[in-house]
Protein backbone atom coordinates (compact mmCIF):
# COMPACT_ATOMS: atom_id res chain seq x y z
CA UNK A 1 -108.75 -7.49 -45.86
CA UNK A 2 -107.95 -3.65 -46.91
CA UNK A 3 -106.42 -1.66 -44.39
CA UNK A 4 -107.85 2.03 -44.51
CA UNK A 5 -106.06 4.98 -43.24
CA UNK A 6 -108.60 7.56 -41.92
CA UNK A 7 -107.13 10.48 -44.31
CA UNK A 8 -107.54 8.87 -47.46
CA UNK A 9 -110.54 5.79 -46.91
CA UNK A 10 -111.72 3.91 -49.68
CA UNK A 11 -114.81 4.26 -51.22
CA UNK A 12 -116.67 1.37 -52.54
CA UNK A 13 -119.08 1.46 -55.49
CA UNK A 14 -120.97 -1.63 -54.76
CA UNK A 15 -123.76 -1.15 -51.77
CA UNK A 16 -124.35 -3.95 -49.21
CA UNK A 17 -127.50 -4.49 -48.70
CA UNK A 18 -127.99 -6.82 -45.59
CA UNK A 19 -131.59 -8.27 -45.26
CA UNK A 20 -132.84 -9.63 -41.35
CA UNK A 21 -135.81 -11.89 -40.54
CA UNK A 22 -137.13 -10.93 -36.98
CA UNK A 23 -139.62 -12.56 -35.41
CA UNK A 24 -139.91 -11.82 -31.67
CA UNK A 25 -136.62 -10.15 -31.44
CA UNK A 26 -136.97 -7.46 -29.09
CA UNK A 27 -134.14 -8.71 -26.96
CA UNK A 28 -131.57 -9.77 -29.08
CA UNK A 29 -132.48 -6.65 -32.46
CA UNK A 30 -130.67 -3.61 -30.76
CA UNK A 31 -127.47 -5.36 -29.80
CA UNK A 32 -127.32 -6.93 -33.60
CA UNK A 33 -127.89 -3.89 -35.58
CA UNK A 34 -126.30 -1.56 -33.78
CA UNK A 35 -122.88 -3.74 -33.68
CA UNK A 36 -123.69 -4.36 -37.42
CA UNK A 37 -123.62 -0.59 -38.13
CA UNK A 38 -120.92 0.21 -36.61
CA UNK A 39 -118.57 -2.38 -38.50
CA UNK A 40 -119.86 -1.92 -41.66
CA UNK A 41 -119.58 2.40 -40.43
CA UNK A 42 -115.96 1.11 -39.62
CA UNK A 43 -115.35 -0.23 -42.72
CA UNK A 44 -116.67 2.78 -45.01
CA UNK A 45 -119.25 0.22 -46.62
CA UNK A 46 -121.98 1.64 -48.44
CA UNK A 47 -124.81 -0.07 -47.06
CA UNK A 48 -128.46 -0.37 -45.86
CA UNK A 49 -130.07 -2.46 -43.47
CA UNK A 50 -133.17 -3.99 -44.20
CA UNK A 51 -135.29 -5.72 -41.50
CA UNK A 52 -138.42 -7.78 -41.95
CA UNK A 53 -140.33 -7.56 -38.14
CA UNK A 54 -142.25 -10.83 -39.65
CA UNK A 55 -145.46 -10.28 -37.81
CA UNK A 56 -143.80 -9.84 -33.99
CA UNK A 57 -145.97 -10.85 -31.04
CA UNK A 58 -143.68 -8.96 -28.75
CA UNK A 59 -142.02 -5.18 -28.91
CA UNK A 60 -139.77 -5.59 -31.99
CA UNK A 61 -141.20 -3.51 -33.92
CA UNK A 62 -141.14 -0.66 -31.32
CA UNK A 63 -137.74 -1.34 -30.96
CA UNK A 64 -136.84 -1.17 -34.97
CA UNK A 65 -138.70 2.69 -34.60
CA UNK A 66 -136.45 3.98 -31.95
CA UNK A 67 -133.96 2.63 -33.84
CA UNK A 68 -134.40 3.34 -37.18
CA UNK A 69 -133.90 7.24 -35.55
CA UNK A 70 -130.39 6.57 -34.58
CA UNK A 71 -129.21 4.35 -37.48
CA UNK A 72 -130.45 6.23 -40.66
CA UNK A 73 -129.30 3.45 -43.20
CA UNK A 74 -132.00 1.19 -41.45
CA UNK A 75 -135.16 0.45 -42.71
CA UNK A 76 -137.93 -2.32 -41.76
CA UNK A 77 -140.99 -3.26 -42.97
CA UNK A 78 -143.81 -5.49 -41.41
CA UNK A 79 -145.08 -9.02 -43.36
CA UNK A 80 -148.00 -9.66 -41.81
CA UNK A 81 -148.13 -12.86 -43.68
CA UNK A 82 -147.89 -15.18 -44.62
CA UNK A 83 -145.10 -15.38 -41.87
CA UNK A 84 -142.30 -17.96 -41.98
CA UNK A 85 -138.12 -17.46 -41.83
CA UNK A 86 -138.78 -17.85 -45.79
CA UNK A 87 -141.38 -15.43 -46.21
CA UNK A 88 -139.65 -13.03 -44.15
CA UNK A 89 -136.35 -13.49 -46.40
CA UNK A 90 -137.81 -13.03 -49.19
CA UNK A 91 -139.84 -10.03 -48.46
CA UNK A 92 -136.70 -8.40 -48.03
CA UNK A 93 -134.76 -9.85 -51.11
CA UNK A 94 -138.40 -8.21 -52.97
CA UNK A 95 -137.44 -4.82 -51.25
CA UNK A 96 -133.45 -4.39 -51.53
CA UNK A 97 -131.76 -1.64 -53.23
CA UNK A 98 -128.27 -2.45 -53.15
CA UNK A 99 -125.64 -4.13 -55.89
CA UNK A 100 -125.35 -7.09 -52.94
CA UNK A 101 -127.52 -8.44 -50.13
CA UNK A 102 -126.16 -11.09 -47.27
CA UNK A 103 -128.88 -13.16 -44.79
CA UNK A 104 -127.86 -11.52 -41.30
CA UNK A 105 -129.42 -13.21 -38.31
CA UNK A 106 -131.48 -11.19 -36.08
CA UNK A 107 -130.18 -12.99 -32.66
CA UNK A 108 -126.57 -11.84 -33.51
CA UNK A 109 -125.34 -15.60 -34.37
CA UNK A 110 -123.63 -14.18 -37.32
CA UNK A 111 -120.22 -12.10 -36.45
CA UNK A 112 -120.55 -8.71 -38.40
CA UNK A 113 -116.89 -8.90 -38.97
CA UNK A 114 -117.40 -11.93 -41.22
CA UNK A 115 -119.56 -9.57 -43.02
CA UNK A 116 -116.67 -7.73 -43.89
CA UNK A 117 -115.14 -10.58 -44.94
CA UNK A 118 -117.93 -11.82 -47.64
CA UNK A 119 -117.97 -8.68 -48.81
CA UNK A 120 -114.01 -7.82 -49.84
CA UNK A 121 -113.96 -11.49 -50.82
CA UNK A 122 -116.82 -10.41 -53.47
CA UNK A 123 -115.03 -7.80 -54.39
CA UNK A 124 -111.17 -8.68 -54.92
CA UNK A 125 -112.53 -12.19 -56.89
CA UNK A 126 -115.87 -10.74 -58.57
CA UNK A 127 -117.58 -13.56 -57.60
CA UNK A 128 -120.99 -13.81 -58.10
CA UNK A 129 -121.39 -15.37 -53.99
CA UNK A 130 -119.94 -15.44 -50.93
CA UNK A 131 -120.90 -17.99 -48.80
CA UNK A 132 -119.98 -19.10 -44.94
CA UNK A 133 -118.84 -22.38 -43.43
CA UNK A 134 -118.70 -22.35 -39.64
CA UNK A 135 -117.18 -26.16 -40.09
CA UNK A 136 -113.94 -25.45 -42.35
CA UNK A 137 -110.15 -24.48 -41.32
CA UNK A 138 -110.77 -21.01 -39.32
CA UNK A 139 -114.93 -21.38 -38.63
CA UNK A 140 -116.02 -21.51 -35.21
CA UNK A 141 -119.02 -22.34 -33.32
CA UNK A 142 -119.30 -21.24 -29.85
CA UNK A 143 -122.35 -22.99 -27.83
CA UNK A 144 -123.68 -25.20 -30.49
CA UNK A 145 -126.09 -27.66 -29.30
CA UNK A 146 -125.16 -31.49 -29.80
CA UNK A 147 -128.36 -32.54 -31.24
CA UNK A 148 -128.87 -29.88 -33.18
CA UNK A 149 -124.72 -29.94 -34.69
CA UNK A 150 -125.18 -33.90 -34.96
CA UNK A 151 -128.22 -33.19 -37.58
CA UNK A 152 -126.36 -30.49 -39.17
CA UNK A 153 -123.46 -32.13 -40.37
CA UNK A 154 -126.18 -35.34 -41.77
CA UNK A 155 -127.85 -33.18 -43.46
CA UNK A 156 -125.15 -31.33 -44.80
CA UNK A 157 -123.74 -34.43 -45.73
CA UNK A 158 -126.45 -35.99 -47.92
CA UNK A 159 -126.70 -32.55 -49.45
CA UNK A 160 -122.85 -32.90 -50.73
CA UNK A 161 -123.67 -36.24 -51.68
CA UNK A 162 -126.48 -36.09 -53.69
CA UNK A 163 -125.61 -32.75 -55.49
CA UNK A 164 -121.87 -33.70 -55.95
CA UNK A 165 -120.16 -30.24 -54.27
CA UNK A 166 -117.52 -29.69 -51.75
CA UNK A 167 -119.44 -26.92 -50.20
CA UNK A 168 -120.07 -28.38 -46.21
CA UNK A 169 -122.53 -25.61 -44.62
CA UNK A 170 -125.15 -25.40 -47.10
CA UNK A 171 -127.76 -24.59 -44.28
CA UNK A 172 -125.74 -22.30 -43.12
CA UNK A 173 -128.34 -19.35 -43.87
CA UNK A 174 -125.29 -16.15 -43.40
CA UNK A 175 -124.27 -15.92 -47.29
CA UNK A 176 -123.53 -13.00 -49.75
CA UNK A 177 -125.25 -12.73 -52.84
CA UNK A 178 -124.77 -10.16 -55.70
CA UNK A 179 -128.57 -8.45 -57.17
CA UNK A 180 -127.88 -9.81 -60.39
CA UNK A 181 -127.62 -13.57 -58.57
CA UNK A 182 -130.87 -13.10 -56.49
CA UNK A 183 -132.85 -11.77 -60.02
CA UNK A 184 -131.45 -15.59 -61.80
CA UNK A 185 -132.20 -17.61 -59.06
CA UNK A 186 -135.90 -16.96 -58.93
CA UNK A 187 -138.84 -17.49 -58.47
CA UNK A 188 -138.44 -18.81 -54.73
CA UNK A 189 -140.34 -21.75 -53.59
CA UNK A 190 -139.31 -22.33 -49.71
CA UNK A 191 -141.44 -20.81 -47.10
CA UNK A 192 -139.12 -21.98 -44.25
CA UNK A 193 -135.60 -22.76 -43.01
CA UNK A 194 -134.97 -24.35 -46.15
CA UNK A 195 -134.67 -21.55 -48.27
CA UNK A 196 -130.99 -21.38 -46.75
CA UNK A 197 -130.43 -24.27 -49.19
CA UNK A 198 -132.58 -23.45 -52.16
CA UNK A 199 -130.31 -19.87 -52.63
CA UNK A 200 -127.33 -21.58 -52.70
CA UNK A 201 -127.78 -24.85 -54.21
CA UNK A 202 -129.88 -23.10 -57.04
CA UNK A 203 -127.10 -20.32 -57.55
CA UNK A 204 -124.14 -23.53 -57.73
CA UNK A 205 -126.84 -25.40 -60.56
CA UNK A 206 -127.37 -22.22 -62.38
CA UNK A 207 -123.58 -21.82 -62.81
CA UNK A 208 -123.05 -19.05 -60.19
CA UNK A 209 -119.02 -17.87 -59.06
CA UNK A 210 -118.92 -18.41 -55.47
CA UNK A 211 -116.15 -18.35 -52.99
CA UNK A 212 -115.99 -20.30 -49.63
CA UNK A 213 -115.11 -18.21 -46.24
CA UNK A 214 -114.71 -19.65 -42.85
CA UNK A 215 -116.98 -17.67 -40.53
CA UNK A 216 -118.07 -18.16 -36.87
CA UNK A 217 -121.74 -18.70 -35.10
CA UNK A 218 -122.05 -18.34 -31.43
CA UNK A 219 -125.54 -19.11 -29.73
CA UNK A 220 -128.08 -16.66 -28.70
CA UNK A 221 -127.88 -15.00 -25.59
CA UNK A 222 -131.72 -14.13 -25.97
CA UNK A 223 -134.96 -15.54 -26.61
CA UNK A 224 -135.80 -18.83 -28.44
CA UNK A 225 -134.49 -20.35 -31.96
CA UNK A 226 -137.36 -20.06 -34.56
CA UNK A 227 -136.34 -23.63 -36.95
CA UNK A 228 -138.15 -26.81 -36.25
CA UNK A 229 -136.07 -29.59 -36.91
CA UNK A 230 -139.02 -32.37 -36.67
CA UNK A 231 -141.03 -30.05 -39.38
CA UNK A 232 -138.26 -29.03 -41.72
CA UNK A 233 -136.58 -32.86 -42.78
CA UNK A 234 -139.82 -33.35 -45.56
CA UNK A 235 -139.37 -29.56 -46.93
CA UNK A 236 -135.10 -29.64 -46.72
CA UNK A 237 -136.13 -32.97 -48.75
CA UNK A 238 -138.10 -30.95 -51.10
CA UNK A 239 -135.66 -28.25 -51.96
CA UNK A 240 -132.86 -30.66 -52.36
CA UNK A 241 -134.99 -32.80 -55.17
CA UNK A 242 -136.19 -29.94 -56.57
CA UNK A 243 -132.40 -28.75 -57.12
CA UNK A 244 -131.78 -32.00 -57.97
CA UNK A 245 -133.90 -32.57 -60.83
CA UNK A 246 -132.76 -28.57 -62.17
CA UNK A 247 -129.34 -29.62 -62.61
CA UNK A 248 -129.85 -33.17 -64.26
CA UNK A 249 -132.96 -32.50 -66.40
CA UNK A 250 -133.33 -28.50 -67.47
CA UNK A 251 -131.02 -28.51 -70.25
CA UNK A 252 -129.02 -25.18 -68.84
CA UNK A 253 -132.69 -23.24 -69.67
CA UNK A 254 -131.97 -21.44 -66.46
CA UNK A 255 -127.76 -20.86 -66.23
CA UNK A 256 -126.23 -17.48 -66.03
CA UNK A 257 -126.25 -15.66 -69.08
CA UNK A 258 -124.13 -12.30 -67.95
CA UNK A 259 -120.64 -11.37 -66.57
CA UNK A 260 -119.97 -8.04 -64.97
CA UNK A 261 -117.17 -6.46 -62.87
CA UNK A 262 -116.83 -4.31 -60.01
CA UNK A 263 -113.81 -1.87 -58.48
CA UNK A 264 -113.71 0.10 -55.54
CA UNK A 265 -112.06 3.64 -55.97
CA UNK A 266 -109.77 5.88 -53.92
CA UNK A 267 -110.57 9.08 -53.08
């Protein structure tokens, strides 16, 4: 990772754009975007932060008001529906402006410093992704419930399997994606938790750059986990034969077409 000296930072052309599904976060939202600003602050990224309050019950979106006055690069918007960890995605990945956009969780199970990471990985390789594995050499989890780990690494298994790929966190939803990836992996299908397959697995089909970077996830402190284990196996199914059939049967209609590069400059 680039060291900066405060006299002379560098500036970076490419914006971060880093998109957050809240639902009933008023406990755990300040703590996460305010440590998320001031990393990305500490690591003179250009960047916004886009939230999507997807139809709170509770005071989140009072909260994102106050703070949208003290962090300027934040802005939120309401989906009031339909609602669903997919739906709120992908009303932000809709609303974006930057050259990049990474999944951040709301509950602050993502480390903003592996942020950092994604990003200068993107950079110094011009890949096209980024994405996380809490289970490789140097990931972490901290507080990671046995039931819930012991499904995981199933699921991630049969998704290795049956798609032939290395990668071993596909769920993992914390993942960096450039704007001109998001654009030629569309349209979106998933509603739910499994869209943190379809982005990936359709961005590896399509023919995609991506590197791998260890990254850790520690529990939340506050409130309750949104995903539904029982009533996401039939649409984690879905995605994954939907992928499935793309990359035996479309004849490359849908594979990346473009190359670009990007630099960061000194000032």
């Amino acid at each position: 990772m680039p060291k900066f000296a405060d006299s002379n930072p560098v500036i970076y052309c490419m914006k971060l754009s880093v998109v957050i599904p809240a639902y009933n976060e008023e406990e755990s939202i300040t703590h996460t975007l305010r440590a998320l600003h001031a990393t990305l602050k500490k690591y003179h990224v250009p960047h916004e932060i886009c939230v999507t309050n997807d139809n709170s019950k509770d005071g989140t979106l009072r909260v994102l008001d106050e703070l949208s006055e003290e962090i300027p690069e934040l802005v939120y918007f309401t989906n009031l529906g339909p609602n669903g960890f997919g739906y709120a995605v992908r009303y932000g990945l809709d609303r974006f402006t930057g050259d990049c956009v990474a999944i951040f969780m709301a509950d602050m199970s993502d480390d903003p410093e592996d942020l950092i990471k994604y990003y200068f990985k993107m950079l110094e390789g011009n890949y096209d992704c980024v994405f996380g594995s809490r289970w490789s050499k140097g990931g972490k989890v901290v507080d990671y419930p046995k039931v819930k780990k012991f499904i995981n690494r199933i699921a991630n298994f049969i998704v290795r399997v049956v798609m032939g790929i290395s990668y071993n966190d596909t769920t993992n939803a914390f993942k960096l994606y450039r704007r001109e990836t998001i654009e030629g992996i569309r349209p979106f299908l998933s509603p739910h938790f499994n869209l943190t397959i379809e982005l990936p697995l359709k961005a590896i089909v399509r023919g995609y750059s991506y590197a791998i970077v260890p990254n850790s996830w520690t529990n939340r402190k506050y409130g309750v986990s949104k995903l539904k284990i029982k009533e996401m196996g039939s649409r984690y199914f879905f995605i994954l034969m939907y992928c499935l059939i793309e990359k035996y049967f479309s004849q490359g209609d849908f594979m990346k077409k473009s190359k670009r590069s990007e630099k960061p400059v000194s000032r």
